[in-house]
C-alpha atoms as a PDB file:
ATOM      1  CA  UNK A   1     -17.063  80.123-209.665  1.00  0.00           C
ATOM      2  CA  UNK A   2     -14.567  78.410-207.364  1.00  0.00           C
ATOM      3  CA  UNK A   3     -12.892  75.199-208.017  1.00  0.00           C
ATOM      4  CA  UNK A   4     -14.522  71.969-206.320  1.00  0.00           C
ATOM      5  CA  UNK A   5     -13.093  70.624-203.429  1.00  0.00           C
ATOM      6  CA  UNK A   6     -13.128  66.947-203.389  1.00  0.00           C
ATOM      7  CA  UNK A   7     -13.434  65.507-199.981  1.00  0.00           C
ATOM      8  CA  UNK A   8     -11.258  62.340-201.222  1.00  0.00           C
ATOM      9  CA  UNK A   9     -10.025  60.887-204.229  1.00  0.00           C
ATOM     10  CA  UNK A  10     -12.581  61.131-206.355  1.00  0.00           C
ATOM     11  CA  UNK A  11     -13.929  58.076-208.350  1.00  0.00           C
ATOM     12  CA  UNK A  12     -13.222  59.087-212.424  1.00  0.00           C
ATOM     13  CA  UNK A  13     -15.553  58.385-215.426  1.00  0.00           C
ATOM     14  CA  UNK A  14     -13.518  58.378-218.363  1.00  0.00           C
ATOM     15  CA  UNK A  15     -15.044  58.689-221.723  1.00  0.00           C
ATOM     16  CA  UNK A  16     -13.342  57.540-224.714  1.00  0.00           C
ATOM     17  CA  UNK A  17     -15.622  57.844-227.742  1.00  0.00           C
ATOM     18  CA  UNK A  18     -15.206  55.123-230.789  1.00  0.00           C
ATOM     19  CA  UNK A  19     -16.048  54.762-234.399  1.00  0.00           C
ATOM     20  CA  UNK A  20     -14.188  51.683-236.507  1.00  0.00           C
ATOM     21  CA  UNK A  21     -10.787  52.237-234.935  1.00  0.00           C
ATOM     22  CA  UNK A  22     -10.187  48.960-233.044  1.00  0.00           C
ATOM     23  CA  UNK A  23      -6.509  49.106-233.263  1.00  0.00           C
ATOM     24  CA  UNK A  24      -6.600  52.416-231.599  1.00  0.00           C
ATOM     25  CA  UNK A  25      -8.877  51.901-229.031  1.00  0.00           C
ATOM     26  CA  UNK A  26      -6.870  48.652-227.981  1.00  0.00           C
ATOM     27  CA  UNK A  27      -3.555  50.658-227.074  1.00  0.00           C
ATOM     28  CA  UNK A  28      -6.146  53.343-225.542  1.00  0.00           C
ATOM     29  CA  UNK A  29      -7.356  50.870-223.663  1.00  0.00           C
ATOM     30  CA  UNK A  30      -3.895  49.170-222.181  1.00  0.00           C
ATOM     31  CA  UNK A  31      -2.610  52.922-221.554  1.00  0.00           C
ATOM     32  CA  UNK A  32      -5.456  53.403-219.641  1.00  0.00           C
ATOM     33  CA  UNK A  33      -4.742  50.378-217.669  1.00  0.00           C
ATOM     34  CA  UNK A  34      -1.586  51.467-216.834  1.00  0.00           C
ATOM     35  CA  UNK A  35      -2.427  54.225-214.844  1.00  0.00           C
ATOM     36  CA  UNK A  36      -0.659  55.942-211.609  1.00  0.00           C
ATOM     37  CA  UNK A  37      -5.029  56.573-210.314  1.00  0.00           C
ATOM     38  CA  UNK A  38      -5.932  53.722-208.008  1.00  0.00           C
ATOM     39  CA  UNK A  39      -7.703  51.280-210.215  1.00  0.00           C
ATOM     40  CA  UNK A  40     -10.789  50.987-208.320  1.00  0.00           C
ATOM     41  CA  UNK A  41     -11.629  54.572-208.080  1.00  0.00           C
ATOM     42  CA  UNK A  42     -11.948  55.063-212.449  1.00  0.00           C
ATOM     43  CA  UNK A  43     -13.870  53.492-214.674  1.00  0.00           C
ATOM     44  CA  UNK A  44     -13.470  53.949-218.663  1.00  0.00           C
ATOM     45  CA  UNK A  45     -16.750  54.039-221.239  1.00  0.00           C
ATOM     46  CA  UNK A  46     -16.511  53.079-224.518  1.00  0.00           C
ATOM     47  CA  UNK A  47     -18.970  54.512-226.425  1.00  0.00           C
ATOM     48  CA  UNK A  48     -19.467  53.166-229.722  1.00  0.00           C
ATOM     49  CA  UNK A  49     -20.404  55.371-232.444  1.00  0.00           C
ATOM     50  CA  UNK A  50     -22.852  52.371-233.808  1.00  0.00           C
ATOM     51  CA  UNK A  51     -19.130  51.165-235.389  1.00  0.00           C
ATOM     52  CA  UNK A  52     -19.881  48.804-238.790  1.00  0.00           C
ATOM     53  CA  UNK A  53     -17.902  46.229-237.479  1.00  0.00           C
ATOM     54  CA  UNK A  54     -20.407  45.786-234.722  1.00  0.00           C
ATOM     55  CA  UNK A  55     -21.029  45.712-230.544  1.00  0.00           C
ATOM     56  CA  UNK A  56     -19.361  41.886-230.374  1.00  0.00           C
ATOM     57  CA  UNK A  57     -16.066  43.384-232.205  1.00  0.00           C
ATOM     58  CA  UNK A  58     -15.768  46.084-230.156  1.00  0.00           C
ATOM     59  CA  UNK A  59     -16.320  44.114-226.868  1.00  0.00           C
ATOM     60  CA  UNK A  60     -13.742  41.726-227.437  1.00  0.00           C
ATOM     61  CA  UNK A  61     -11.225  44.682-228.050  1.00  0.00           C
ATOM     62  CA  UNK A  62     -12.704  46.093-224.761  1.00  0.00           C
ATOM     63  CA  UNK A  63     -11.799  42.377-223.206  1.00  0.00           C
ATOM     64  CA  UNK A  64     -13.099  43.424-220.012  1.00  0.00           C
ATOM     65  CA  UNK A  65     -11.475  46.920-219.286  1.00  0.00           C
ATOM     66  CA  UNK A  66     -14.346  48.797-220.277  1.00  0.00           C
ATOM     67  CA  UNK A  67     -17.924  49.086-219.831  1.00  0.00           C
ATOM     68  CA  UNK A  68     -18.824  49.485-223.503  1.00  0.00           C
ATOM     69  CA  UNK A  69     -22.222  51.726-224.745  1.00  0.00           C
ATOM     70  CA  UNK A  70     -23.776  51.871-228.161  1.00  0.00           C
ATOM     71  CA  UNK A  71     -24.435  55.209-229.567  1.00  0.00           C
ATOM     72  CA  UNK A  72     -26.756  55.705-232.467  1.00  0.00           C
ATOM     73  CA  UNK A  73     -26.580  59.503-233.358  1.00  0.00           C
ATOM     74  CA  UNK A  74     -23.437  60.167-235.198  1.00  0.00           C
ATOM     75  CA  UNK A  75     -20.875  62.339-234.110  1.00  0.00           C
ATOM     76  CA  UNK A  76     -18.109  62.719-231.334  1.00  0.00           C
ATOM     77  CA  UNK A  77     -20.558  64.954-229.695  1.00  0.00           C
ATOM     78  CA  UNK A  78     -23.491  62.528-229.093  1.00  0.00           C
ATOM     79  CA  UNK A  79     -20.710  59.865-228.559  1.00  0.00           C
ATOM     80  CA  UNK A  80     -19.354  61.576-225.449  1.00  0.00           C
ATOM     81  CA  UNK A  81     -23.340  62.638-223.993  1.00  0.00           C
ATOM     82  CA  UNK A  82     -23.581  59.116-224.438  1.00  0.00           C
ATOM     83  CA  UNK A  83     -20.672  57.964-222.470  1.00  0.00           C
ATOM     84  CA  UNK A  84     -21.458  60.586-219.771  1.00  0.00           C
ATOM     85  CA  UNK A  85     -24.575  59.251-219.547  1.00  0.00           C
ATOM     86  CA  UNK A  86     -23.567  55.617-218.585  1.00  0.00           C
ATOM     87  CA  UNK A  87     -20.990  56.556-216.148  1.00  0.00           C
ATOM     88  CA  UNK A  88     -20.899  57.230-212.314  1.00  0.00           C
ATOM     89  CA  UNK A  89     -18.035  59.279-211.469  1.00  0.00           C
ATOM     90  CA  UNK A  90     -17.674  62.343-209.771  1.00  0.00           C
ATOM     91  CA  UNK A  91     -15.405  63.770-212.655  1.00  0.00           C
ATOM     92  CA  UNK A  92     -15.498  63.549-215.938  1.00  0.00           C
ATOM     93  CA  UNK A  93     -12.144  62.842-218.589  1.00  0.00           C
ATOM     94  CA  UNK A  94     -12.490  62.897-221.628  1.00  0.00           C
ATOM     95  CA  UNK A  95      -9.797  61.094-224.648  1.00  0.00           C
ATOM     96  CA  UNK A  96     -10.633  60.136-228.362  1.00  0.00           C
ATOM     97  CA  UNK A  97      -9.849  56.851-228.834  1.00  0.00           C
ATOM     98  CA  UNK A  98      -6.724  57.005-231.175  1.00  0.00           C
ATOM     99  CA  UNK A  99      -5.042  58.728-228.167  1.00  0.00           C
ATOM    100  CA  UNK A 100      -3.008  57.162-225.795  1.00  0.00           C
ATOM    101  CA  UNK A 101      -2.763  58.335-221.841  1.00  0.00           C
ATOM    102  CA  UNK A 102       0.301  59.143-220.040  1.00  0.00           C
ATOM    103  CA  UNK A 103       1.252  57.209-216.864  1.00  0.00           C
ATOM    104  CA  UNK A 104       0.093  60.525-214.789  1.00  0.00           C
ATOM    105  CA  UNK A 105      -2.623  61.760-216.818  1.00  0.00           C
ATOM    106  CA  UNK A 106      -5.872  60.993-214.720  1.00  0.00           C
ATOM    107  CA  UNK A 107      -3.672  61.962-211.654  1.00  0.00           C
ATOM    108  CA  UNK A 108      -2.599  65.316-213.372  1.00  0.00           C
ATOM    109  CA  UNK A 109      -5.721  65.927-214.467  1.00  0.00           C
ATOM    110  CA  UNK A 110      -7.799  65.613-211.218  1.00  0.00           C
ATOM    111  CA  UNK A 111      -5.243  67.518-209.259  1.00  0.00           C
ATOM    112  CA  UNK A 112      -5.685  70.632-211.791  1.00  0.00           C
ATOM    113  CA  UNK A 113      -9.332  70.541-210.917  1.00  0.00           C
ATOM    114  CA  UNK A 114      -7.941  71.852-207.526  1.00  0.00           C
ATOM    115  CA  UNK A 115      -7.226  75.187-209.155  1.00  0.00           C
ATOM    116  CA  UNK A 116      -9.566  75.823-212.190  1.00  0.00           C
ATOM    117  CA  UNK A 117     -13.360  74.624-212.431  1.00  0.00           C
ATOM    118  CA  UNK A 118     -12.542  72.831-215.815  1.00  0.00           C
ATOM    119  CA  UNK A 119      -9.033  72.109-217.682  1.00  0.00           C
ATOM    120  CA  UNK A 120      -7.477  70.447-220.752  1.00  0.00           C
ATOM    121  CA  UNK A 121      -4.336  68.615-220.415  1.00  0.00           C
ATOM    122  CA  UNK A 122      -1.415  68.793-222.971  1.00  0.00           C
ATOM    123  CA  UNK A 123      -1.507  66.722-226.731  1.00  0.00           C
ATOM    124  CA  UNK A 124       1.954  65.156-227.862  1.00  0.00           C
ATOM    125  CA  UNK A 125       2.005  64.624-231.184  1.00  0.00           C
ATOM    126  CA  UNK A 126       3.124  61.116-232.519  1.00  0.00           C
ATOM    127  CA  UNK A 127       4.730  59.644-235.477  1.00  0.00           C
ATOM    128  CA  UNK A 128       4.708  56.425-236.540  1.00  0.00           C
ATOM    129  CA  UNK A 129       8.596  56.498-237.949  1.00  0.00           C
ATOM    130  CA  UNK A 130      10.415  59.036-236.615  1.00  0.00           C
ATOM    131  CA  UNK A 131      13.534  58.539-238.393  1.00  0.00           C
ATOM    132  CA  UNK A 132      10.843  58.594-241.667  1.00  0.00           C
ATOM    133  CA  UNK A 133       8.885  62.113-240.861  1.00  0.00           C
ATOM    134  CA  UNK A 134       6.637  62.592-243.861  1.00  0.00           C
ATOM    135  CA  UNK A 135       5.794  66.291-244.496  1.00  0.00           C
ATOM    136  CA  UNK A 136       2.858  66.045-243.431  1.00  0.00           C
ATOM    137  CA  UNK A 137       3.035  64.780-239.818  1.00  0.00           C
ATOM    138  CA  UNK A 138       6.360  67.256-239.749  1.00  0.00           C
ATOM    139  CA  UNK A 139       3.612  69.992-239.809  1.00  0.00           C
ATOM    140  CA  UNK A 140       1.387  68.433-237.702  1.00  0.00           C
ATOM    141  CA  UNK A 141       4.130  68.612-235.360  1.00  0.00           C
ATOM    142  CA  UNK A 142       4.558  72.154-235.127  1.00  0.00           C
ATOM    143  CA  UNK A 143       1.302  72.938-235.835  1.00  0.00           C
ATOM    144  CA  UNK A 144      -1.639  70.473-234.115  1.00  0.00           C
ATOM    145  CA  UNK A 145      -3.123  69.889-231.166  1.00  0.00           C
ATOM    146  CA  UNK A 146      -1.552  72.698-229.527  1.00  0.00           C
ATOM    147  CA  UNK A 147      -3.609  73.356-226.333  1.00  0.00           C
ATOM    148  CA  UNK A 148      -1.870  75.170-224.128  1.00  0.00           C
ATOM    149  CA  UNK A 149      -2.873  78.525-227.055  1.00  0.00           C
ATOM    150  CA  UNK A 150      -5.737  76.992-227.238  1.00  0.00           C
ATOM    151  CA  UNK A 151      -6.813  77.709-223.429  1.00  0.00           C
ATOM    152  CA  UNK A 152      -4.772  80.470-222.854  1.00  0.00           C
ATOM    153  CA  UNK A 153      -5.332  82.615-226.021  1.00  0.00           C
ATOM    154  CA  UNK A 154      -8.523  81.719-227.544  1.00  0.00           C
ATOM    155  CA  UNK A 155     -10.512  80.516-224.852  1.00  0.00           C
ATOM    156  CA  UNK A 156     -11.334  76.563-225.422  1.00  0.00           C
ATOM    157  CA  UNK A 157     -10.087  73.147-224.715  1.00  0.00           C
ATOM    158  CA  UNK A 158     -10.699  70.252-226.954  1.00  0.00           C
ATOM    159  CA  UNK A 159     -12.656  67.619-225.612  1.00  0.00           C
ATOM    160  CA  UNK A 160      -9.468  65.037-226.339  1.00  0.00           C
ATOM    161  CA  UNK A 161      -7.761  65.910-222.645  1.00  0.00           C
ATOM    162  CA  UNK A 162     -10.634  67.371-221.008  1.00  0.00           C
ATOM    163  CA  UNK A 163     -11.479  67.489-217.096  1.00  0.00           C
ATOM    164  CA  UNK A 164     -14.492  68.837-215.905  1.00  0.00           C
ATOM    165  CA  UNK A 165     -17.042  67.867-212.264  1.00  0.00           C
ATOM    166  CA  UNK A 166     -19.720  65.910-213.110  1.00  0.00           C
ATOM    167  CA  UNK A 167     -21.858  68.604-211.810  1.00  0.00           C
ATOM    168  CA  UNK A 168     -20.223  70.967-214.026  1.00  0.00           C
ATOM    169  CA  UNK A 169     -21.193  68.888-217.039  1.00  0.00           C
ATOM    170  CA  UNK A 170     -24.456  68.839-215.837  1.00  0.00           C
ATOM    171  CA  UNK A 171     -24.939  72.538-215.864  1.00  0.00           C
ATOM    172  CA  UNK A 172     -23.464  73.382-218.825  1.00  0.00           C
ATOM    173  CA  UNK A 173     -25.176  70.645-220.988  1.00  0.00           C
ATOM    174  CA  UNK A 174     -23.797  68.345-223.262  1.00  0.00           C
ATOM    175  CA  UNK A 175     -21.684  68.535-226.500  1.00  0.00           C
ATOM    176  CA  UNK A 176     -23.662  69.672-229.690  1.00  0.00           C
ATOM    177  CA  UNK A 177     -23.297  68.126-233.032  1.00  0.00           C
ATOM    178  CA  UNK A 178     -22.678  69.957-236.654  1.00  0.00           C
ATOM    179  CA  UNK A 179     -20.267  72.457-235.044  1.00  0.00           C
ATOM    180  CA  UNK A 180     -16.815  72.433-233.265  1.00  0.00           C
ATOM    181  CA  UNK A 181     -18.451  71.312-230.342  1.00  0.00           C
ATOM    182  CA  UNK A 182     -15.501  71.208-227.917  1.00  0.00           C
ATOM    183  CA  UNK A 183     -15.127  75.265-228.475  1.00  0.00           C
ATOM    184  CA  UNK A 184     -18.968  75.855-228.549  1.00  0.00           C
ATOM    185  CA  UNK A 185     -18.950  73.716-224.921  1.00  0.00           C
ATOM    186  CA  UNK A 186     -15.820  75.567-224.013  1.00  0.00           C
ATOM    187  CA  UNK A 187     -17.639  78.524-224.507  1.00  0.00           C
ATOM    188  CA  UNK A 188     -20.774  77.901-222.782  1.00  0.00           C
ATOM    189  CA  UNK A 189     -19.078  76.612-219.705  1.00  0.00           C
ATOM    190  CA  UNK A 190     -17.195  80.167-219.273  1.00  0.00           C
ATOM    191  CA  UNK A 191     -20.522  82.189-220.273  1.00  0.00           C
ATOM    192  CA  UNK A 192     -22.135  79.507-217.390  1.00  0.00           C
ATOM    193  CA  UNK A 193     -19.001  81.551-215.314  1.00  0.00           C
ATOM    194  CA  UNK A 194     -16.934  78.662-214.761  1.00  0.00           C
ATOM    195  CA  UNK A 195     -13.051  78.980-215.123  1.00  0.00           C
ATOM    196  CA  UNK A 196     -10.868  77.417-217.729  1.00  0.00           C
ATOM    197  CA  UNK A 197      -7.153  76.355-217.517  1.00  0.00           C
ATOM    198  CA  UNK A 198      -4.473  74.276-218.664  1.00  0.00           C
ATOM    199  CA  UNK A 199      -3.317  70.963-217.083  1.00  0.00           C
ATOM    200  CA  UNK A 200       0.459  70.717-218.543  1.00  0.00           C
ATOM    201  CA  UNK A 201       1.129  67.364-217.086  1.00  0.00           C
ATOM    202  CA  UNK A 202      -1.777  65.956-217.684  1.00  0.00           C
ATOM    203  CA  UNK A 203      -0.470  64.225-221.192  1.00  0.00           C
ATOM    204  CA  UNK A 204      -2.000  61.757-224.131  1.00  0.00           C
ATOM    205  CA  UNK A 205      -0.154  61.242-227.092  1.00  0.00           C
ATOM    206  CA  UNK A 206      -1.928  61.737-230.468  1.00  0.00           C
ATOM    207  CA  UNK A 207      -1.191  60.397-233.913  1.00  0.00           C
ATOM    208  CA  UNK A 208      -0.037  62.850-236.274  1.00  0.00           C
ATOM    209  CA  UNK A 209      -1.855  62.763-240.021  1.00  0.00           C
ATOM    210  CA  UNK A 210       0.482  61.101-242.195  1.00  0.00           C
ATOM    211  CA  UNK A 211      -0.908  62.231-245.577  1.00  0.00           C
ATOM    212  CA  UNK A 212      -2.735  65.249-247.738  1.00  0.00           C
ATOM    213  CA  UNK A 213      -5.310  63.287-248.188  1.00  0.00           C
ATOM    214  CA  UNK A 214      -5.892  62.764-244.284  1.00  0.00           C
ATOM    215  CA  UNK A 215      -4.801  66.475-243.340  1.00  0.00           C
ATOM    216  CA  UNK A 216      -7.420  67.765-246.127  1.00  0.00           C
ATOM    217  CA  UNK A 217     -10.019  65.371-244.714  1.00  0.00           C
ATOM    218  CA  UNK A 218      -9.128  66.683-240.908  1.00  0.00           C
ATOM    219  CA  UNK A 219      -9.498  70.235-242.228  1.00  0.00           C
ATOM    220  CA  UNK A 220     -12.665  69.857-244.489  1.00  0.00           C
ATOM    221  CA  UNK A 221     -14.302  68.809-241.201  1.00  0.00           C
ATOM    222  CA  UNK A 222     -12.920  71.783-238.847  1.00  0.00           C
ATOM    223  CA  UNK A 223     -13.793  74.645-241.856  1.00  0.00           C
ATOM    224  CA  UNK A 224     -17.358  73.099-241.438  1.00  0.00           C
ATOM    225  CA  UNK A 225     -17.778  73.049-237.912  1.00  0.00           C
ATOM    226  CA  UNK A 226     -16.183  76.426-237.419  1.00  0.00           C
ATOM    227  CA  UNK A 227     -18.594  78.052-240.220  1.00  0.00           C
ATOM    228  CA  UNK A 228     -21.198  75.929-238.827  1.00  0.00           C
ATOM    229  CA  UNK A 229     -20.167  77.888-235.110  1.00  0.00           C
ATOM    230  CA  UNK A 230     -20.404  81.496-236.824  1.00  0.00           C
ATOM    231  CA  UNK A 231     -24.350  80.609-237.661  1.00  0.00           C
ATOM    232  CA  UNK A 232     -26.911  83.406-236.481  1.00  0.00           C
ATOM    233  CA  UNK A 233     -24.588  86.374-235.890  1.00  0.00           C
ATOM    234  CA  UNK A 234     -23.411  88.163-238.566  1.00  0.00           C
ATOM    235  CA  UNK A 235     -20.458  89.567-235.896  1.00  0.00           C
ATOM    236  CA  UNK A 236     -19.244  86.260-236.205  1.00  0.00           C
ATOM    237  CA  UNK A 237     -19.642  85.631-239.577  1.00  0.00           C
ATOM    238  CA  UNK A 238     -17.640  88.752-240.105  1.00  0.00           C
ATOM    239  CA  UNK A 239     -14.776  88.089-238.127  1.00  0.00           C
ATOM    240  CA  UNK A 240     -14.640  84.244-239.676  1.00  0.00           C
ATOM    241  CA  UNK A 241     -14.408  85.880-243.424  1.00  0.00           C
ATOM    242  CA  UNK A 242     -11.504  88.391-242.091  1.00  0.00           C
ATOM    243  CA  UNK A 243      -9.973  85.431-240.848  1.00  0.00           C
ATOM    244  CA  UNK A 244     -10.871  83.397-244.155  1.00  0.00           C
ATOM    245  CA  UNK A 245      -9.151  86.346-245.982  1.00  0.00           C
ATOM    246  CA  UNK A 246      -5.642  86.670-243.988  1.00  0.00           C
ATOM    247  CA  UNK A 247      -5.009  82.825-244.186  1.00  0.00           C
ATOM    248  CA  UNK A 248      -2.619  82.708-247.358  1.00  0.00           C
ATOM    249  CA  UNK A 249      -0.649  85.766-245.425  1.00  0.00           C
ATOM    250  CA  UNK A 250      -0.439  84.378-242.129  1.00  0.00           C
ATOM    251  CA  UNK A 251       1.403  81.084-243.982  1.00  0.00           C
ATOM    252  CA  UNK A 252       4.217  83.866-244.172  1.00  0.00           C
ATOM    253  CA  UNK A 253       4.063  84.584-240.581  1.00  0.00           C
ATOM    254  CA  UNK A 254       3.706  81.065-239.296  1.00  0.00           C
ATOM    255  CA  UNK A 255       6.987  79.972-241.607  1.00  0.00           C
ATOM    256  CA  UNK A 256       8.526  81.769-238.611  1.00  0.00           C
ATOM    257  CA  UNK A 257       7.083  79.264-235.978  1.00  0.00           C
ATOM    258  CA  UNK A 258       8.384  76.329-238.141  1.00  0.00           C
ATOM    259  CA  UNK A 259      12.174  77.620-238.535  1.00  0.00           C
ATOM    260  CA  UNK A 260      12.086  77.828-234.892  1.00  0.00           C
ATOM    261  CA  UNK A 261      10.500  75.009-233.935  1.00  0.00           C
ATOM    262  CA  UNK A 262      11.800  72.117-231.228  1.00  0.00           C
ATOM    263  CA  UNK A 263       9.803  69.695-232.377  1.00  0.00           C
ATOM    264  CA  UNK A 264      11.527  68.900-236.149  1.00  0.00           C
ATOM    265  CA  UNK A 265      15.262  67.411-236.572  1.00  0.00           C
ATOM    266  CA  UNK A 266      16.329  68.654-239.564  1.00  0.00           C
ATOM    267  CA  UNK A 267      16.731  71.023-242.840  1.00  0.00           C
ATOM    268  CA  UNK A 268      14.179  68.421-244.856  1.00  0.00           C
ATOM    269  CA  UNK A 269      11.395  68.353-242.248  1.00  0.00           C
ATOM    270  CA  UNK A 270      11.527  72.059-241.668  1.00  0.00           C
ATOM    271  CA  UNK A 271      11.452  72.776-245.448  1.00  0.00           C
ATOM    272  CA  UNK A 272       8.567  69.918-246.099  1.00  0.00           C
ATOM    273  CA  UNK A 273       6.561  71.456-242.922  1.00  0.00           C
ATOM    274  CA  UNK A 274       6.840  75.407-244.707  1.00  0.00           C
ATOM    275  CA  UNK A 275       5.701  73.166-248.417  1.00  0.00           C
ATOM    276  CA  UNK A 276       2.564  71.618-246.307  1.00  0.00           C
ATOM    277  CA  UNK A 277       1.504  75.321-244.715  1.00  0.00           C
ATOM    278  CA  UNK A 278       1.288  77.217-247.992  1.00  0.00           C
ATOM    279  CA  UNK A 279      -0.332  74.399-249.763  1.00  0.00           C
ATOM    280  CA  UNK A 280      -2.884  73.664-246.834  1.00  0.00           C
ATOM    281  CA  UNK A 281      -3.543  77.910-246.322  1.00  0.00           C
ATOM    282  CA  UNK A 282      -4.353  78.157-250.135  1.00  0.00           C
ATOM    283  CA  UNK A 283      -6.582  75.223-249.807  1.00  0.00           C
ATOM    284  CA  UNK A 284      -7.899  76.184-246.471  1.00  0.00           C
ATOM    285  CA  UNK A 285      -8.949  80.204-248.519  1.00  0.00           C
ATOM    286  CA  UNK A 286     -10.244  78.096-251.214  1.00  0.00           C
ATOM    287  CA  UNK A 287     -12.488  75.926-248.965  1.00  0.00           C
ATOM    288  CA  UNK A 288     -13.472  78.876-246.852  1.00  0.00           C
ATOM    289  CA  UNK A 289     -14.727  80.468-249.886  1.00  0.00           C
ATOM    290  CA  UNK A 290     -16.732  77.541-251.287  1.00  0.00           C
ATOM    291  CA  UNK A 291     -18.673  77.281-247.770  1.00  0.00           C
ATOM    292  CA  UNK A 292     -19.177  81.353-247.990  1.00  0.00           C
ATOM    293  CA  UNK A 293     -20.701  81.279-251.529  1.00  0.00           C
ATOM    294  CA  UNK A 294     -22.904  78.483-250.743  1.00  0.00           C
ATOM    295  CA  UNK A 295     -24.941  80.202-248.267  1.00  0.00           C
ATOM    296  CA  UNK A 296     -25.342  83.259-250.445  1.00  0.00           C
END
């Protein structure tokens, strides 16, 4: 497939999913706002995740700068179909709503669709205290959200920085639930034969975990949906227990990638970072197994 040609600027749907983050969303929201894209040719949909604290909570967040949509069905997934769904634009972006938009992203992020049918933009990783780097978010900052090997070397995008034509989306289908559903869409798009490729300045900012209890949580949920992706061919199954079996020895490997790192300061960060990637590999084989044994 060939990249779409846009006769003009094209008017922008962006889709920023929600679920009992108001906080977030509101600095989403005034990023968004402050965007280089002409103002009148994007709009931005909310859509709830049927949030406990309720439509009237979230709309007063919005304060205006959104169209906001209640989704029933849980899940990111359903979240996003539902966004799509409300919106108008000729292309689709897609950011969670604890991210927050560089000045250029929309802009950066159009003008890659000149070039590749689809992209994902690049993921910053924030901390709250950066003088205070707990060892958790210094491993999150060598270690997450890092999209450009996503695209490049295993074939996806995650649907927090993602571009795609309206038409495209419509094609493909939308996002599934119960599975990593940005790699499963990913997927589907190239099978569909469109191309995939990485927008580098096309830039949000997301929060690194702070805690074990939050990176276990964040993991717990991506060893499900990735087992949940392997369903139905045994290939895959196969090739997830290989990987399931070489996680304690790639911690070795990867201590590599954190000595060398750009993104941590110091001796202490480095050496908390290498702590957090044995323990969270061990747990990770541990996990991995659970989910295996419970099918048999």
């Amino acid at each position: 497939m060939t990249a779409v040609r846009f006769a003009s600027t094209p008017r922008v749907s962006v889709i920023v999913p929600h679920y009992r983050d108001l906080n977030g969303l509101a600095l989403c929201l005034s990023k968004l706002e402050q965007q280089s894209y002409p103002r009148d040719r994007f709009e931005v949909i909310v859509a709830d995740n049927a949030s406990p604290e309720g439509p009237a909570a979230v709309s007063e967040v919005i304060a205006g700068r959104a169209h906001l949509v209640v989704v029933q069905l849980k899940g990111a997934g359903p979240a996003r179909n539902g966004g799509v769904g409300a919106s108008t634009g000729e292309v689709l972006a897609f950011i969670d709503s604890d991210c927050v938009a560089e000045p250029f992203w929309i802009e950066e992020g159009v003008k890659a669709l000149e070039s590749f049918d689809f992209v994902g933009g690049r993921v910053r990783v924030l901390v709250a205290e950066p003088d205070r780097v707990t060892p958790v978010e210094a491993f999150e900052r060598v270690f997450a959200f890092d999209f450009k090997t996503y695209i490049e070397r295993k074939g996806f995008t995650g649907a927090g920085n993602l571009f795609c034509p309206r038409a495209l989306f419509d094609q493909v289908g939308g996002f599934k639930t119960g599975l990593s559903e940005d790699v499963e869409w990913s997927r589907r798009a190239q099978a569909a034969g469109f191309s995939l490729g990485y927008a580098a300045r096309a830039i949000v900012g997301h929060p690194a975990r702070r805690s074990w209890s939050d990176l276990v949580a964040k993991w717990k949920r991506i060893n499900a949906e990735t087992w949940g992706l392997s369903a139905g061919a045994s290939a895959r199954r196969l090739r997830w227990f290989a990987r399931t079996l070489l996680l304690p020895a790639s911690a070795v490997v990867h201590t590599l990638k954190v000595v060398a790192s750009p993104e941590l300061s110091s001796i202490g960060q480095r050496l908390g970072a290498i702590g957090v990637l044995f323990r969270l590999r061990f747990w990770r084989f541990g996990d991995s197994l659970r989910l295996l044994f419970s099918a048999t």
